[in-house]
Protein backbone atom coordinates (compact mmCIF):
# COMPACT_ATOMS: atom_id res chain seq x y z
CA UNK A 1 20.56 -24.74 -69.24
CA UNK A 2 17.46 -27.20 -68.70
CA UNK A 3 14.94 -26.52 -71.78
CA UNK A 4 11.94 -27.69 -69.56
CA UNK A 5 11.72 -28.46 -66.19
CA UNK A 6 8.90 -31.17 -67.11
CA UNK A 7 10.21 -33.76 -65.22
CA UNK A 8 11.76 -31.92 -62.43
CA UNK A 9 11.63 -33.89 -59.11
CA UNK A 10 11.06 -37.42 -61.15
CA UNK A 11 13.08 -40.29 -61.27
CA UNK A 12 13.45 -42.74 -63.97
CA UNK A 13 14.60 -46.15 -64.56
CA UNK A 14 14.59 -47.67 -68.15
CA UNK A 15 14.16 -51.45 -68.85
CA UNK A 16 14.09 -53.31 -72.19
CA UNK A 17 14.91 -52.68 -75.61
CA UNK A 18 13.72 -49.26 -76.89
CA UNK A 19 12.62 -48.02 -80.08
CA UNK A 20 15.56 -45.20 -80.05
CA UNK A 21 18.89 -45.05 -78.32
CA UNK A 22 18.92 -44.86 -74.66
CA UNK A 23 21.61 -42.42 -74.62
CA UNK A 24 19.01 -39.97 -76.21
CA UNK A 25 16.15 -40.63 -73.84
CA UNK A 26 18.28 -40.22 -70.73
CA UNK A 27 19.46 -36.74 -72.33
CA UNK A 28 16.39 -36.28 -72.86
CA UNK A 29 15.04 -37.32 -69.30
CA UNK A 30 17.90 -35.06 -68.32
CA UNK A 31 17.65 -32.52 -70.27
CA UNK A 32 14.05 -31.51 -69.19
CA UNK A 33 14.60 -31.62 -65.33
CA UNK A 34 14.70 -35.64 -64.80
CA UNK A 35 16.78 -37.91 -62.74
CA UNK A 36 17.79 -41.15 -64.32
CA UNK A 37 18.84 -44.51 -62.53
CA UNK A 38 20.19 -47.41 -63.34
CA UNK A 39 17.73 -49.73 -60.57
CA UNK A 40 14.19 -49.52 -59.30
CA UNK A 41 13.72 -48.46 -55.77
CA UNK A 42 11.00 -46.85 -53.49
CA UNK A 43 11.69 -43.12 -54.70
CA UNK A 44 11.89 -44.54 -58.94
CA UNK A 45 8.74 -42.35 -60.43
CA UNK A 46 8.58 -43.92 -63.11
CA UNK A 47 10.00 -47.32 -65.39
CA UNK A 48 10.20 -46.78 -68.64
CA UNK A 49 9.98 -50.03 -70.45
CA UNK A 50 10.49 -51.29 -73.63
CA UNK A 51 10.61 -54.51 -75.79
CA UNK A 52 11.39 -57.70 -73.42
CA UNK A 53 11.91 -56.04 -70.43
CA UNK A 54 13.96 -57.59 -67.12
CA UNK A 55 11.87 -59.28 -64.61
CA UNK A 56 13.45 -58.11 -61.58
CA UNK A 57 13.27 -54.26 -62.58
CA UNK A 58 9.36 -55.15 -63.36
CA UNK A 59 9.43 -57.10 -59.83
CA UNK A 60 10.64 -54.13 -58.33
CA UNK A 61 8.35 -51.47 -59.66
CA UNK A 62 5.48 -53.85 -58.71
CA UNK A 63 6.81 -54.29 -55.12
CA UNK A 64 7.20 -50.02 -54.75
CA UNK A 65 4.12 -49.14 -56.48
CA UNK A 66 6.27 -47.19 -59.32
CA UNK A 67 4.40 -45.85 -62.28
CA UNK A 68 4.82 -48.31 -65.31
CA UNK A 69 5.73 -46.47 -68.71
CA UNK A 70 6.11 -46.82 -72.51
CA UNK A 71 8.22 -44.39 -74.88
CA UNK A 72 4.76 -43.38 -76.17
CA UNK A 73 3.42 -42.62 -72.43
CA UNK A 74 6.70 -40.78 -71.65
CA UNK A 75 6.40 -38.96 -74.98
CA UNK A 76 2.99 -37.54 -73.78
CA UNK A 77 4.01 -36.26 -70.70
């Protein structure tokens, strides 16, 4: 059972090196109604990126107007 449906509809992609394990931000992604993916494309909500991110993920998200975020931005929402 979901504990929040927070995310519900969303899809994520993560880039770069993040502050915690990505196992546990994809659970919890996941966990609160999220989907998450493993490439950028024109239905990605939202990129989640972290320290030294890849360039063609960024290129992506620029080139599909998706929603650039930190942990701290996704830790808000």
């Amino acid at each position: 059972m979901k504990k929040d449906a927070k995310f519900e509809g969303m899809t994520f992609c993560i880039t770069g090196t993040l502050s915690q394990l990505r196992e546990n931000v994809i659970f919890y992604i996941s966990d609160n109604g999220g989907t998450v993916t493993t490439a950028v494309s024109s239905k990605t909500t939202y990129l989640l990126v972290g320290d030294n991110p890849g360039s063609s993920k960024m290129s992506a998200a620029n080139q599909f107007g998706t929603k650039i975020i930190n942990e701290e931005d996704l830790e808000n929402m």
